[in-house]
C-alpha atoms as a PDB file:
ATOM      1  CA  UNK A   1       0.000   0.000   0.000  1.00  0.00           C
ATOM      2  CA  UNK A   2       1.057   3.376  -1.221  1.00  0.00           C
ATOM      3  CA  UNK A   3       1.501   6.117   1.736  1.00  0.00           C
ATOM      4  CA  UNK A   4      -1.511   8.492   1.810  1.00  0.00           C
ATOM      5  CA  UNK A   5      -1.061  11.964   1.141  1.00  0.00           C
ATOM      6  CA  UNK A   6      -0.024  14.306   4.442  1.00  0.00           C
ATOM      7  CA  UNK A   7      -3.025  15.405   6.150  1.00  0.00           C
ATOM      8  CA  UNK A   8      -4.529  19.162   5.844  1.00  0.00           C
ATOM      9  CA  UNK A   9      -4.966  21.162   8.945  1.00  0.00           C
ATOM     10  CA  UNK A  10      -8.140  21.679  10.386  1.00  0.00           C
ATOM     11  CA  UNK A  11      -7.575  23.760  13.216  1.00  0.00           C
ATOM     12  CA  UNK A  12      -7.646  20.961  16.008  1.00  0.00           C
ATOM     13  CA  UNK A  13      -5.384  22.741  18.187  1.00  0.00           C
ATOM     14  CA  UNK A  14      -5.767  26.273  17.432  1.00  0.00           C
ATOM     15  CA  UNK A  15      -5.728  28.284  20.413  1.00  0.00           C
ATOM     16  CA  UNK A  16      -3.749  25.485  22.868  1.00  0.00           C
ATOM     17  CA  UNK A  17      -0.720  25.673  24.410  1.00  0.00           C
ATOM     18  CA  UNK A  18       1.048  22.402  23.824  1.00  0.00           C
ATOM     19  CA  UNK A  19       4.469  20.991  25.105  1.00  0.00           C
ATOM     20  CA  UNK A  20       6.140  17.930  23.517  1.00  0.00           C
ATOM     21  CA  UNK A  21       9.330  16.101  24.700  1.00  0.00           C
ATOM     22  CA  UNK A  22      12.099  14.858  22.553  1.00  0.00           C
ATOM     23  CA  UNK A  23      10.893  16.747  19.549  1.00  0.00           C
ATOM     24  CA  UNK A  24      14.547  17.316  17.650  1.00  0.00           C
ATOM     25  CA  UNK A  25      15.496  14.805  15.302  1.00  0.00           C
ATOM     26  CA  UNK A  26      13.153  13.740  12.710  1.00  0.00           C
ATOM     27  CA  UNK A  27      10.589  11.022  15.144  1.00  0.00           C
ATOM     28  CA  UNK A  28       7.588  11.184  16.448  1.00  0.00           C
ATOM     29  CA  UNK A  29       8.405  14.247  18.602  1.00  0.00           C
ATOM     30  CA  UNK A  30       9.175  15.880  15.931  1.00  0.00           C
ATOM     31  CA  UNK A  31       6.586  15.022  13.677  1.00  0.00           C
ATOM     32  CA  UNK A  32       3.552  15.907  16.514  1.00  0.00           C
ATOM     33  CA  UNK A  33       5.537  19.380  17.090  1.00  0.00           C
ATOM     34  CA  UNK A  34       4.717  19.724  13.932  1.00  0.00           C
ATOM     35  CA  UNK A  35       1.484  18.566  13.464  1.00  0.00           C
ATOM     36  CA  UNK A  36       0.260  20.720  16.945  1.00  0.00           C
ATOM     37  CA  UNK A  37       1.716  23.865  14.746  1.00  0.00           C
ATOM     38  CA  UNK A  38      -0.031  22.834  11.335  1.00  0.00           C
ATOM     39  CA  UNK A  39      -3.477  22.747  13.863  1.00  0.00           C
ATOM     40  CA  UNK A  40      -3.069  26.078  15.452  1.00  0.00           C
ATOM     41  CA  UNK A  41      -1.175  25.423  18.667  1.00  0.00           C
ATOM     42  CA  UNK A  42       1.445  27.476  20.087  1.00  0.00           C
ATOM     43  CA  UNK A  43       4.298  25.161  20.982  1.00  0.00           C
ATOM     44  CA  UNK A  44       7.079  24.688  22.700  1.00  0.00           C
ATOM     45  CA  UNK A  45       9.535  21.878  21.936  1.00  0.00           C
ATOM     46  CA  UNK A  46      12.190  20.321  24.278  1.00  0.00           C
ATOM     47  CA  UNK A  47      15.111  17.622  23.835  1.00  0.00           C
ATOM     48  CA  UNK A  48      18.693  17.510  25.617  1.00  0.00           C
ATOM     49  CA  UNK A  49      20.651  17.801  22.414  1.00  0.00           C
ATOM     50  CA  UNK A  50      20.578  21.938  21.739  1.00  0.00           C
ATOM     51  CA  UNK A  51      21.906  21.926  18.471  1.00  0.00           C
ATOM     52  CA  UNK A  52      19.175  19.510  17.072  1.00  0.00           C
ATOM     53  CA  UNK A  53      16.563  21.114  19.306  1.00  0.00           C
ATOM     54  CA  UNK A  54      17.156  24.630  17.882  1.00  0.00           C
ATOM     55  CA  UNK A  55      17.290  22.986  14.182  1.00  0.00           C
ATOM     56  CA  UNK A  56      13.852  21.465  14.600  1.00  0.00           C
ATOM     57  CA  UNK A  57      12.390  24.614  15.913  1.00  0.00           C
ATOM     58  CA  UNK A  58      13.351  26.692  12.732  1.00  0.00           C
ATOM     59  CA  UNK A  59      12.611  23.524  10.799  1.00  0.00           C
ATOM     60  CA  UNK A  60       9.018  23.680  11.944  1.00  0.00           C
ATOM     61  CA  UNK A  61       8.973  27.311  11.140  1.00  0.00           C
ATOM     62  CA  UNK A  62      10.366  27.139   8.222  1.00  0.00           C
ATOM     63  CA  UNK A  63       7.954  24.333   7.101  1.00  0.00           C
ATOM     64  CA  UNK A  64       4.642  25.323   8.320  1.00  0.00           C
ATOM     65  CA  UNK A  65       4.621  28.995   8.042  1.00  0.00           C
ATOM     66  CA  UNK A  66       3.411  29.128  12.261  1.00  0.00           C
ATOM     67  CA  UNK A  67       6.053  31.256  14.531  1.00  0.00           C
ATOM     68  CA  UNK A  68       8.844  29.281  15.910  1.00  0.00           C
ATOM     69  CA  UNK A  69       8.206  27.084  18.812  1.00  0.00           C
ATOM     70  CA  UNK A  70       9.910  28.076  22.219  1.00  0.00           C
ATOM     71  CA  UNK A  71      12.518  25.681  23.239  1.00  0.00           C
ATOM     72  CA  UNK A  72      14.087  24.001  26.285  1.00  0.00           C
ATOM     73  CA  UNK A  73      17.017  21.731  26.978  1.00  0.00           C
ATOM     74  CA  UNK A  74      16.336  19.095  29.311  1.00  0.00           C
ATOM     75  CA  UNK A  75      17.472  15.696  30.464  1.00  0.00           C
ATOM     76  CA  UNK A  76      14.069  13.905  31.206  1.00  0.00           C
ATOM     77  CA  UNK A  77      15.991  11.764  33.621  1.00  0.00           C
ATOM     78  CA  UNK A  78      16.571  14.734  35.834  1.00  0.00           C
ATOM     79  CA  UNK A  79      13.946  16.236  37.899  1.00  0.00           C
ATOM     80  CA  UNK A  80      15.266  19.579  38.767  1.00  0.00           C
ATOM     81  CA  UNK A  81      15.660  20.000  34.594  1.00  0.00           C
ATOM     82  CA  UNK A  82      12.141  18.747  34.049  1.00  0.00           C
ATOM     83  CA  UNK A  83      11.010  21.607  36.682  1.00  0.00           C
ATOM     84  CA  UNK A  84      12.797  23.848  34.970  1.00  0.00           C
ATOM     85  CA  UNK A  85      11.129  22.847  31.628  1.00  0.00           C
ATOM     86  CA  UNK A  86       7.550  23.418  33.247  1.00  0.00           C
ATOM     87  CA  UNK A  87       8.386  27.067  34.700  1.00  0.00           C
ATOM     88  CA  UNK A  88       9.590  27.447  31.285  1.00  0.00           C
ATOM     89  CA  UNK A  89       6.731  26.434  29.551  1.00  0.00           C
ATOM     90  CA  UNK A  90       4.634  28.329  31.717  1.00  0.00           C
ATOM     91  CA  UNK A  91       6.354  31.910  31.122  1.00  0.00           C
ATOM     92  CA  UNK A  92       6.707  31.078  27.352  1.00  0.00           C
ATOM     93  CA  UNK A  93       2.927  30.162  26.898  1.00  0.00           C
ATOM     94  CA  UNK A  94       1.038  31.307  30.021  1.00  0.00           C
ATOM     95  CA  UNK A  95      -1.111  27.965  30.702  1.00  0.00           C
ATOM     96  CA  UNK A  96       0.320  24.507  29.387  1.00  0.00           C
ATOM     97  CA  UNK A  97      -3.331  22.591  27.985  1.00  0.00           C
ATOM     98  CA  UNK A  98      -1.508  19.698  26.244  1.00  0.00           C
ATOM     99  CA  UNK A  99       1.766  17.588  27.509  1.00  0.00           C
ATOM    100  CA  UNK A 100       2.748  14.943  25.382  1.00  0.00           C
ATOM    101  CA  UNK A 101       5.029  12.742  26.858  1.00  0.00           C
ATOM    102  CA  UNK A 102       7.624  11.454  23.890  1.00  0.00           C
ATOM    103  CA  UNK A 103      11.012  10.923  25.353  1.00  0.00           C
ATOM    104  CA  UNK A 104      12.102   7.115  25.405  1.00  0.00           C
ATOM    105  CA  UNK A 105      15.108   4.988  24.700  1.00  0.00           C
ATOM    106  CA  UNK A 106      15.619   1.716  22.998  1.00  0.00           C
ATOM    107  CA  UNK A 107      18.156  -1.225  21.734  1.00  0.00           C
ATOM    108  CA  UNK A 108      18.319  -4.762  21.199  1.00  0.00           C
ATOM    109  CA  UNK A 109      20.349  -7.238  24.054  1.00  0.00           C
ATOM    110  CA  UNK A 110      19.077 -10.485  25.133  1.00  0.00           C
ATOM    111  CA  UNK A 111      18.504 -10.736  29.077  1.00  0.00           C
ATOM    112  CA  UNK A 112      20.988 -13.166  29.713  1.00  0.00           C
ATOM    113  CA  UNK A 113      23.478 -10.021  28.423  1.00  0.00           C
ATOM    114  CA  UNK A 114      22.084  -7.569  30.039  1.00  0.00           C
ATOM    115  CA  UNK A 115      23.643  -5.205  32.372  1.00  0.00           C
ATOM    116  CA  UNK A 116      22.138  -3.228  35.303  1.00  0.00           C
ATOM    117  CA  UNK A 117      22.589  -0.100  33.480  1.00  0.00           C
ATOM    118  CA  UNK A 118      21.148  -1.207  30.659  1.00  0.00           C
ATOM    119  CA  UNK A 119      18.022  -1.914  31.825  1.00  0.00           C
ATOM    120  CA  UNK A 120      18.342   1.303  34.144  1.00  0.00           C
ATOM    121  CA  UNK A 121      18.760   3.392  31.730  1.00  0.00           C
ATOM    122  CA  UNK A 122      16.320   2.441  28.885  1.00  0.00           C
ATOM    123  CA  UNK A 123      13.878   2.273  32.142  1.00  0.00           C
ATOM    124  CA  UNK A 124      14.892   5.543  33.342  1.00  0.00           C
ATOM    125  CA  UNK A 125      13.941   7.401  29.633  1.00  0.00           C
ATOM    126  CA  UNK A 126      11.040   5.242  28.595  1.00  0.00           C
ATOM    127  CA  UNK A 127       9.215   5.279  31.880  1.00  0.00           C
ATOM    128  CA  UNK A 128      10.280   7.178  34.770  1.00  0.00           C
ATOM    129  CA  UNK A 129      10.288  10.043  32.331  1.00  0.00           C
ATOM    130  CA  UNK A 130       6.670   9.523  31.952  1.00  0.00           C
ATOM    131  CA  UNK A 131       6.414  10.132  35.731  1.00  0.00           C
ATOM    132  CA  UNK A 132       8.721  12.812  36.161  1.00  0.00           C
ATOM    133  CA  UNK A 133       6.968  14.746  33.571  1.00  0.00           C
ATOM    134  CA  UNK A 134       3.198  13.929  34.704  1.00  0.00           C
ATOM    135  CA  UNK A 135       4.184  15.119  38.137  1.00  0.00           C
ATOM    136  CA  UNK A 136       5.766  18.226  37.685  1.00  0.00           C
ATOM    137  CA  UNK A 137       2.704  19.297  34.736  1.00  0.00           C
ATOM    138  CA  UNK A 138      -0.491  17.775  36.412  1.00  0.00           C
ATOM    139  CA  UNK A 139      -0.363  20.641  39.565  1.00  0.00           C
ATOM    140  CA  UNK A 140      -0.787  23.404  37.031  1.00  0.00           C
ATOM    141  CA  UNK A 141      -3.346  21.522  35.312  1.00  0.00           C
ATOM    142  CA  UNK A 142      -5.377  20.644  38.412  1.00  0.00           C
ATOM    143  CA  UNK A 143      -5.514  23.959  39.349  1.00  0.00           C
ATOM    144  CA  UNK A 144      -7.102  25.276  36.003  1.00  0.00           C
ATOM    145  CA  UNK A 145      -9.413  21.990  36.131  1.00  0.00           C
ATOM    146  CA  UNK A 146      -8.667  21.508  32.434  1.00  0.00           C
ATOM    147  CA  UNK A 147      -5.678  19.769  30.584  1.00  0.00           C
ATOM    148  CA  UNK A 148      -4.514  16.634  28.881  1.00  0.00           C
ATOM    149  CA  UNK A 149      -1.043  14.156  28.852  1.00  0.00           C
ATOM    150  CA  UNK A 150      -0.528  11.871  25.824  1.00  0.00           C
ATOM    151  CA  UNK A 151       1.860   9.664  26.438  1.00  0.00           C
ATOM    152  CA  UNK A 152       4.320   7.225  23.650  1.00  0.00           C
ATOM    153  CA  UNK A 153       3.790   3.542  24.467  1.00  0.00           C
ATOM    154  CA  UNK A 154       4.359   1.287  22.173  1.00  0.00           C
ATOM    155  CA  UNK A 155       2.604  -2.225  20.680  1.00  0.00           C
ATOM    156  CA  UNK A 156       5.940  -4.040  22.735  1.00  0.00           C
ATOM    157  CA  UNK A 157       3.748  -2.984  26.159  1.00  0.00           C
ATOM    158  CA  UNK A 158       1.351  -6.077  24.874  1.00  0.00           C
ATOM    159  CA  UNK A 159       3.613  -8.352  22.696  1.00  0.00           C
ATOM    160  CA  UNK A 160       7.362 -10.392  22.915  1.00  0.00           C
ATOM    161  CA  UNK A 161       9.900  -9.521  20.581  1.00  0.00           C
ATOM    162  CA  UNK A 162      13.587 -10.857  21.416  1.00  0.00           C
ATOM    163  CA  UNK A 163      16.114  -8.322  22.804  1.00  0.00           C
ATOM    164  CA  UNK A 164      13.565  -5.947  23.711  1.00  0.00           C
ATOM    165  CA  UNK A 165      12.938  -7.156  27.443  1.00  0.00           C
ATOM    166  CA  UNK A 166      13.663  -3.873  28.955  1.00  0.00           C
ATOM    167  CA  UNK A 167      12.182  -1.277  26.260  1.00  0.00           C
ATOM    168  CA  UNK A 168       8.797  -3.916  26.303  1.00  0.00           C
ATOM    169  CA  UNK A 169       8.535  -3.779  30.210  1.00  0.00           C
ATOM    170  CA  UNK A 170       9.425  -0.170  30.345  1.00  0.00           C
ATOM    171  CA  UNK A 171       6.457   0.765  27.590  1.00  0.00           C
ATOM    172  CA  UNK A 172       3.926  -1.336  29.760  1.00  0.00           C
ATOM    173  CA  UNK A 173       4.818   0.432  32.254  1.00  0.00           C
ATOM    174  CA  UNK A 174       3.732   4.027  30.317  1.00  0.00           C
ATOM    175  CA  UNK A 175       0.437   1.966  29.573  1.00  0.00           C
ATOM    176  CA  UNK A 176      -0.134   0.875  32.743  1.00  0.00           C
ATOM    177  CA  UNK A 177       0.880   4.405  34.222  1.00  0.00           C
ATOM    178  CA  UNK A 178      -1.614   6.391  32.142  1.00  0.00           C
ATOM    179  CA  UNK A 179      -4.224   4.176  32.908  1.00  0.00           C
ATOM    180  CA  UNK A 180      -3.674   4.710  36.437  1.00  0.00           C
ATOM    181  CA  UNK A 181      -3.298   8.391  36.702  1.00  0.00           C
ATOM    182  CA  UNK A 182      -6.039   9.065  34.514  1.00  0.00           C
ATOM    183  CA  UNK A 183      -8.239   7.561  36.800  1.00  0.00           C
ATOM    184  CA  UNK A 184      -6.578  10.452  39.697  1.00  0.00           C
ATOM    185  CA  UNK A 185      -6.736  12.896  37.014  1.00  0.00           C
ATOM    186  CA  UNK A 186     -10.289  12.438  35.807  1.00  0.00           C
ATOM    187  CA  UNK A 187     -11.106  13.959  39.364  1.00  0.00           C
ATOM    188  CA  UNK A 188      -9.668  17.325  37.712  1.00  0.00           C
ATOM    189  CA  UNK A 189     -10.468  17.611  34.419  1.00  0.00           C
ATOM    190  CA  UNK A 190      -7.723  16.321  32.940  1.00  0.00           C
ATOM    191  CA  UNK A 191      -7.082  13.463  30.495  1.00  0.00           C
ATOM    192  CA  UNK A 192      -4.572  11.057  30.217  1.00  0.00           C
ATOM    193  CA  UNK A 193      -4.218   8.759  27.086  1.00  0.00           C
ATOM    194  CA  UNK A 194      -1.672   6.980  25.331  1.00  0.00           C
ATOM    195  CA  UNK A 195      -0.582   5.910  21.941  1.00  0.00           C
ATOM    196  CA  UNK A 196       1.350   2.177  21.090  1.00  0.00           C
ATOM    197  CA  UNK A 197       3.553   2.668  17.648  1.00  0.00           C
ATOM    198  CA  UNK A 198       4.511  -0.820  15.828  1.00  0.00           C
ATOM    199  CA  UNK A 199       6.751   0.429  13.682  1.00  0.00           C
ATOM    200  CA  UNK A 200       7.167   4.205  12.552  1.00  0.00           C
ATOM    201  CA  UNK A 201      10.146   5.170  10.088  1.00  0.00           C
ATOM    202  CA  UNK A 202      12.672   7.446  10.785  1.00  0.00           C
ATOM    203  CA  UNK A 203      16.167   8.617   9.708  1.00  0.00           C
ATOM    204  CA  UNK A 204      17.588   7.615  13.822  1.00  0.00           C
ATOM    205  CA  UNK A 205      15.719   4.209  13.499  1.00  0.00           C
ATOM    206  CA  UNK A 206      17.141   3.363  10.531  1.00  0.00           C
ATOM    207  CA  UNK A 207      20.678   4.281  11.285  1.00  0.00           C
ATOM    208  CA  UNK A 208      20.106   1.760  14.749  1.00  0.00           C
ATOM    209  CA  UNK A 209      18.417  -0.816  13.132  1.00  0.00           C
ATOM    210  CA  UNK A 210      19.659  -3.439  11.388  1.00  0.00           C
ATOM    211  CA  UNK A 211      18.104  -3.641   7.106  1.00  0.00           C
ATOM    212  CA  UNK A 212      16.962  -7.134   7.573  1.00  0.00           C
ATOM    213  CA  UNK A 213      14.833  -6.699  11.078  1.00  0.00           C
ATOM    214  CA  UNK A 214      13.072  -3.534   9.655  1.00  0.00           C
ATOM    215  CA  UNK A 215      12.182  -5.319   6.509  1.00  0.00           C
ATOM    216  CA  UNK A 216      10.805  -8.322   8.853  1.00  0.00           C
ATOM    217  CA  UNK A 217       9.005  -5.800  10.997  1.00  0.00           C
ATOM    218  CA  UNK A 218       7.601  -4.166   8.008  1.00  0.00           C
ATOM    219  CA  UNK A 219       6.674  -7.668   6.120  1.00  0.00           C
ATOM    220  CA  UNK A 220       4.225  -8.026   9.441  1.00  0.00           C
ATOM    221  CA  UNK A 221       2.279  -5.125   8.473  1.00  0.00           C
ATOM    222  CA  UNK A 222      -0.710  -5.311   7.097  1.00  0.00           C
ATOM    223  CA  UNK A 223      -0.394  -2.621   4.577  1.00  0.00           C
ATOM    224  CA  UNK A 224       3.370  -4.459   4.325  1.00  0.00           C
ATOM    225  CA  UNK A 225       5.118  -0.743   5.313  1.00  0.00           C
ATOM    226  CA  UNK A 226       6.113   0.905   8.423  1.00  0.00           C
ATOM    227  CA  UNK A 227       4.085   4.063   9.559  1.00  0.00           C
ATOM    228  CA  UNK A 228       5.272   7.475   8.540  1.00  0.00           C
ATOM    229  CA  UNK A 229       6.022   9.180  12.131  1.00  0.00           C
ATOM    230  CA  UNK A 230       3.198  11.498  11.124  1.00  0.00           C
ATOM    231  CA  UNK A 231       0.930   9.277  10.927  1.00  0.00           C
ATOM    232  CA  UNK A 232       1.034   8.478  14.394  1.00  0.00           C
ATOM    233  CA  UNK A 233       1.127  12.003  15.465  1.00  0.00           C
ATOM    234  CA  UNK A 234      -2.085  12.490  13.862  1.00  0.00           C
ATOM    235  CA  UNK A 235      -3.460   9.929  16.709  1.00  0.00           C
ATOM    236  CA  UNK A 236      -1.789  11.992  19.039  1.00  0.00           C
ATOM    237  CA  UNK A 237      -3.325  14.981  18.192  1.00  0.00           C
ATOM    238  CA  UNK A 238      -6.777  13.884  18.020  1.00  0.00           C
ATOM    239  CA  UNK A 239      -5.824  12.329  21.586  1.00  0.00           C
ATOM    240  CA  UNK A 240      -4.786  15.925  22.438  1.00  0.00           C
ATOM    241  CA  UNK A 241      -7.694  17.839  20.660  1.00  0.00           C
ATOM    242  CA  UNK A 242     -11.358  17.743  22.120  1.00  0.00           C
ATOM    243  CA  UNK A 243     -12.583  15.345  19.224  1.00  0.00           C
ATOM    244  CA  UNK A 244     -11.182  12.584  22.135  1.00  0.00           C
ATOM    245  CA  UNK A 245     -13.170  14.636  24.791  1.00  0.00           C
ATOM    246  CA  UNK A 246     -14.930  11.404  26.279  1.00  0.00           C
ATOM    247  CA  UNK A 247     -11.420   9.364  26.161  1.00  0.00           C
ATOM    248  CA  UNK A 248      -9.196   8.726  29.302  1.00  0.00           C
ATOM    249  CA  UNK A 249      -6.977   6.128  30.676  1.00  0.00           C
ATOM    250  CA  UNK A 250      -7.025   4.470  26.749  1.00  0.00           C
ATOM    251  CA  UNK A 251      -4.267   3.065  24.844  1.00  0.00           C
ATOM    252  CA  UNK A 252      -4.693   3.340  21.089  1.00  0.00           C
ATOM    253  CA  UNK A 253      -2.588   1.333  18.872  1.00  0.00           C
ATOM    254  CA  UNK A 254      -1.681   2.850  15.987  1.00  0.00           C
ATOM    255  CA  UNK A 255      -0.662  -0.475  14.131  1.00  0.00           C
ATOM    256  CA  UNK A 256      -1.581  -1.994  10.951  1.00  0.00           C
ATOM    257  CA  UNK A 257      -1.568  -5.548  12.625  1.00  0.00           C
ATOM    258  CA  UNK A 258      -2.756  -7.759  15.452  1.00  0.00           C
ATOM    259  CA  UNK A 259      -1.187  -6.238  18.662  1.00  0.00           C
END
């Protein structure tokens, strides 16, 4: 199956304040920056690398005609920096309505191979991220009894792929997280929901994956191609636009295949 054309904006977003993690590079953070611009959103963008942070920023400018988002450098692993990235988005955009949660970390080692820091680490980026981040935004949120979190799983939460031990337990972990805070954060008026990738193409996932295993992981597909990283930030922003209004605690699988 052919990719389908890029979508046109419909103004979604358009007056929200929306903050996405790990948006330089050319992923999914990047691609849902973009997409929050294209639907009226002020944004502001945040990664640890500054170089490739301020490149995306004028990137998005320079491709969607909006103003160019604010940016912040933080280590998601580090909870003073995360602070700092939520005072930051709050003097850059006044109220923050949308967080979405995109930083994680991946690679391929069997368990028997497996060192404590590996499995730290990739835990500490893929999930504890995801905490870090909903519990230095949700205050602000609670307090204007309005606001929503999407959060990156991924399809590994549900299924077993060799090597992938820790990023699989650490992305059922995000699942499990946003169904649980959701349920606290319903109280408020805030939504929490996630999205589970299979496979999305992208120049870093290409350059860390071998030919042969993306061309397997692609053969599983039902449409027999990997997603364009667009395509699941256009879940992500109807998860972060009030079309989803009724929608809490869910994980949506954007996946052409059995789960």
């Amino acid at each position: 199956m052919t990719t389908p054309a890029y979508p046109q904006p419909r103004d979604l977003l358009k007056g929200k304040t929306v903050v996405v993690t790990a948006a330089a590079g050319t992923g999914i953070g990047y691609a849902v920056a973009k997409r929050a611009a294209e639907e009226g959103a002020t944004v502001l963008i945040s990664d640890f690398h500054e170089r490739r942070l301020g490149e995306a920023a004028d990137r998005i400018a320079e491709e969607t005609g909006c103003a160019r988002p604010a940016t912040f450098v933080c280590d998601v692993t580090n909870q003073e920096q995360v602070d700092g990235l939520r005072d930051a988005a709050l003097r850059e955009l006044g109220s923050i309505d949308v967080l979405i949660n995109n930083a994680g970390l991946g690679g391929e080692v069997d368990v028997v191979d497996m060192s404590d820091d590996q499995w730290n680490r990739v835990l500490d980026v893929t999930l504890n991220s995801v905490f870090r981040m909903t519990r230095a935004f949700l205050p602000t949120m609670y307090e204007r009894k309005s606001g929503i979190i999407v959060n990156n799983a991924s399809v590994l939460g549900w299924r077993a792929q060799k090597g992938q031990a820790h990023y699989a337990a650490a992305k059922a972990g995000v699942m499990a997280f946003t169904r649980c805070s959701a349920i606290e954060a319903a109280e408020h008026g805030v939504r929490i929901n996630a999205v589970a990738p299979s496979i999305a193409m992208h120049a870093f996932l290409a350059k860390v994956t071998t030919d042969d295993l993306l061309a397997e992981l692609s053969a599983k597909e039902a449409f027999g191609r990997p997603a364009e990283v667009w395509e699941v930030a256009n879940v992500m922003i109807f998860l972060a636009s009030d079309l989803s209004s009724y929608m809490t605690g869910e994980i949506v699988s954007v996946s052409s295949q059995r789960a």
